[in-house]
Protein backbone atom coordinates (compact mmCIF):
# COMPACT_ATOMS: atom_id res chain seq x y z
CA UNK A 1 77.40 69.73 115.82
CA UNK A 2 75.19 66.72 116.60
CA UNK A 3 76.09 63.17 115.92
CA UNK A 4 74.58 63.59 112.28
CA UNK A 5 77.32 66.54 111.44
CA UNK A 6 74.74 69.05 111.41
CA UNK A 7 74.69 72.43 113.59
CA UNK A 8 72.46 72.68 115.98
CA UNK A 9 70.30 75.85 117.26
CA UNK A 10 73.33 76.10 119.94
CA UNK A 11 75.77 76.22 117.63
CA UNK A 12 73.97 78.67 115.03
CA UNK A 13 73.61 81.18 117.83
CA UNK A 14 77.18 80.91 118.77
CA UNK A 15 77.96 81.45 115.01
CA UNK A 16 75.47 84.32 114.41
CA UNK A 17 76.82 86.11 117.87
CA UNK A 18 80.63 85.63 116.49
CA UNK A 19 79.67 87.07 113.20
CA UNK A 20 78.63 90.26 114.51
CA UNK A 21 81.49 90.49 116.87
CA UNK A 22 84.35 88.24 116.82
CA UNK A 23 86.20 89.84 120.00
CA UNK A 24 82.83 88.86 122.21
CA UNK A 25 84.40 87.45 125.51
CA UNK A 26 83.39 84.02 126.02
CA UNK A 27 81.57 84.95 128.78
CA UNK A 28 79.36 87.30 127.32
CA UNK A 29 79.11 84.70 124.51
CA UNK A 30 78.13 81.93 126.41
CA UNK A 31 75.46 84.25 128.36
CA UNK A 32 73.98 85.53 125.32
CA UNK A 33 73.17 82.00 123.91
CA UNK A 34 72.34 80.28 127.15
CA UNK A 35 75.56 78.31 128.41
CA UNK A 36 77.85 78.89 131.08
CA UNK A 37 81.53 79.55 130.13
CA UNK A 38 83.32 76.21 129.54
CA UNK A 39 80.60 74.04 126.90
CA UNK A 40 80.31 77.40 125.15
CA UNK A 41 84.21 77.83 124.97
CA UNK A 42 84.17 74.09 123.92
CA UNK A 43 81.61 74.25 121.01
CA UNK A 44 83.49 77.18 119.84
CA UNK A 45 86.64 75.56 119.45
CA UNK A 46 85.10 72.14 118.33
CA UNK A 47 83.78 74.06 114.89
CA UNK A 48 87.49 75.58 114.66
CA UNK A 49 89.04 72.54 114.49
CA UNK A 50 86.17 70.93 112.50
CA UNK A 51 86.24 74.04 109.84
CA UNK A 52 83.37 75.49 110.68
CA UNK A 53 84.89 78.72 112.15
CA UNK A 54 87.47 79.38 109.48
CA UNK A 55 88.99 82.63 110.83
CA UNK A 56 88.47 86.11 112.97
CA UNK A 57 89.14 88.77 110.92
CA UNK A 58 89.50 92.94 111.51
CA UNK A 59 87.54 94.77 108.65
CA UNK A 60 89.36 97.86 107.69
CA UNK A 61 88.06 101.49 106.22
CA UNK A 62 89.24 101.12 102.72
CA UNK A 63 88.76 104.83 101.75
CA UNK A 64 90.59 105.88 105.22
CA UNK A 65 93.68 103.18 104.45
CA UNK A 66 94.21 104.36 100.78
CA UNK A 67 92.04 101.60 98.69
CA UNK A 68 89.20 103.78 98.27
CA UNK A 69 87.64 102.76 94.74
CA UNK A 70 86.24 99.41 94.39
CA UNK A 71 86.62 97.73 91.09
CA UNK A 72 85.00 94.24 89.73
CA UNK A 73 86.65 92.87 86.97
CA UNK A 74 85.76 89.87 84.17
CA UNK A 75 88.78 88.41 82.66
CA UNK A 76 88.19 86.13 79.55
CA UNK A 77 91.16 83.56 78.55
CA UNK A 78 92.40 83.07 75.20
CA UNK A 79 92.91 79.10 76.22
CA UNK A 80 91.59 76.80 78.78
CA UNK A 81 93.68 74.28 80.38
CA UNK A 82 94.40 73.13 83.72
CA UNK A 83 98.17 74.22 83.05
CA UNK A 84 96.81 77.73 82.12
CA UNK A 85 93.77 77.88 85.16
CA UNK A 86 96.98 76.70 87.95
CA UNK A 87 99.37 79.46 86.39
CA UNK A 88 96.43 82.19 86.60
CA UNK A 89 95.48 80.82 90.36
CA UNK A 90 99.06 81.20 91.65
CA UNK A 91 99.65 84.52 90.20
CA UNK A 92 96.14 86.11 91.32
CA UNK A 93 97.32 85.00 94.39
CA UNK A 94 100.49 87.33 94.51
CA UNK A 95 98.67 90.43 93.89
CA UNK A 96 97.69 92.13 97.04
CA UNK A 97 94.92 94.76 95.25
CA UNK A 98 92.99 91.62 94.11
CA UNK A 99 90.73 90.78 96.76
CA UNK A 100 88.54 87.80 95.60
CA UNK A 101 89.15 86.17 92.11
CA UNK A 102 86.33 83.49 91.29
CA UNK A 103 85.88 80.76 88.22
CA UNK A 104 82.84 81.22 86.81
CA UNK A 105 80.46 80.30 84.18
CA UNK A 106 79.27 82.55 81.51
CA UNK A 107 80.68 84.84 79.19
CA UNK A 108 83.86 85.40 80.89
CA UNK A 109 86.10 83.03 83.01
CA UNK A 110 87.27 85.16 86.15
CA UNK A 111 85.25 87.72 88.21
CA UNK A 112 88.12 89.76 90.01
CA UNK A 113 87.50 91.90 93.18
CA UNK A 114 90.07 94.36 93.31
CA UNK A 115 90.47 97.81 96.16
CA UNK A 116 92.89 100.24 94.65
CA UNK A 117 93.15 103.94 95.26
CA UNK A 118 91.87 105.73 92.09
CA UNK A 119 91.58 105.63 88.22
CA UNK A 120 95.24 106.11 87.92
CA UNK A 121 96.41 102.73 89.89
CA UNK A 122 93.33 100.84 88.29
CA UNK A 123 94.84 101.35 84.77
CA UNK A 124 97.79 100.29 86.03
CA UNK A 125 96.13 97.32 87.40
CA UNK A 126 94.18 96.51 84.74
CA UNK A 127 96.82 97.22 81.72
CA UNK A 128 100.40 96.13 83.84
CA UNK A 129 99.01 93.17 85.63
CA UNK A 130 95.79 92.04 84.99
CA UNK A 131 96.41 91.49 81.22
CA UNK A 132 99.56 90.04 81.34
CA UNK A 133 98.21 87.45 83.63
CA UNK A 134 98.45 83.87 81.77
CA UNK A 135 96.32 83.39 78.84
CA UNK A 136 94.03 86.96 80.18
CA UNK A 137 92.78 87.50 76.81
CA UNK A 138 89.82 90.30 77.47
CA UNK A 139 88.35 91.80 80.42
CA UNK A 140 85.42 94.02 81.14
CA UNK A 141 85.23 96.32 84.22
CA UNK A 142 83.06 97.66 86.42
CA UNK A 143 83.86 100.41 88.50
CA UNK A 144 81.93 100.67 92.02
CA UNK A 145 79.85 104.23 92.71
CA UNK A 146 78.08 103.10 95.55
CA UNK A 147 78.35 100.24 98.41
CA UNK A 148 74.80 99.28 98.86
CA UNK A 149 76.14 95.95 101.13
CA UNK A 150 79.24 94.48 102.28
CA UNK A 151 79.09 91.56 104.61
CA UNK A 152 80.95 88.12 104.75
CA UNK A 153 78.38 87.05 107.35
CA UNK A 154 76.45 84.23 106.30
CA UNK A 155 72.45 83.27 106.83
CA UNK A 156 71.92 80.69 109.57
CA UNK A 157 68.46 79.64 109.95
C-alpha cells in the first residue's frame, strides 16, 4: 500500500498471483510480478498484518469428501432484536454444514449456505436445526443442480 492506504499495481499483482495459487514460492512470486525475493516477501506480509491477506486456504472436492449437494437457504424470523440476531449468530456458528450465513434485506432475514450429503441429511438440517434456531420462523430453500461458478477470488483492477 502507498502512503494514501491504497494498493498499488505491485500489490494487486501480488494479490491476483496469490489468488490463483496460494502455495506460489516467493520466488516464483516475486519473479512473476517483477521484484526480487525480499520487497516481494515484505509486501506480502505487510497486507497480512494490515488485513489485506486474510487467510490461505485448501479448497476441497465436496462430492469426493461426502458434502455433495449444495443447498441455499432463506430463514425468516418471527422477531427482530439484537438479543434474537446475537443468539442466531452464535448458534449458526456451531453448525459445521452451514457454510456462509448472511443478514440481508428483503423478504427474508438470513441467506444460509449449507454442503450436506443428500436429501436425507438436508431434512434433517432444515427440520432438526435450522428451525429450531432462535426466533427461525420460515425458510425457503433452494436446492443446487448445477455449479455454474465458485470462486472466493476477488476483482482487482
Amino acid at each position: 500500500m502507498n502512503k494514501t492506504g491504497t494498493l498499488d499495481k505491485t500489490d494487486k499483482k501480488i494479490l491476483r498471483e496469490l489468488q490463483g495459487n496460494a502455495r506460489i514460492a516467493m520466488t516464483e512470486l516475486a519473479d512473476k510480478v517483477g521484484l526480487s525475493t525480499t520487497p516481494c516477501s515484505e509486501r506480502v506480509k505487510r497486507m497480512e498484518r494490515e488485513g489485506v491477506i486474510c487467510g490461505y486456504y485448501t479448497r476441497l472436492n465436496p462430492a469426493l469428501l461426502g458434502a455433495g449437494l449444495l443447498v441455499f437457504v432463506e430463514i425468516k424470523l418471527s422477531s427482530k432484536s439484537g438479543d434474537i440476531f446475537d443468539a442466531f449468530r452464535r448458534d449458526v456458528q456451531k453448525i459445521p454444514e452451514i457454510l456462509d450465513c448472511h443478514l440481508v434485506s428483503g423478504d427474508f432475514d438470513y441467506l444460509i449456505k449449507a454442503r450436506i450429503a443428500d436429501m436425507s441429511q438436508y431434512r434433517k438440517l432444515l427440520g432438526d436445526i435450522l428451525l429450531k434456531l432462535p426466533a427461525a420462523n420460515e425458510s425457503k430453500s433452494y436446492v443446487v443442480m448445477e455449479e455454474i461458478k465458485e470462486t472466493l477470488n476477488l476483482p482487482l483492477a
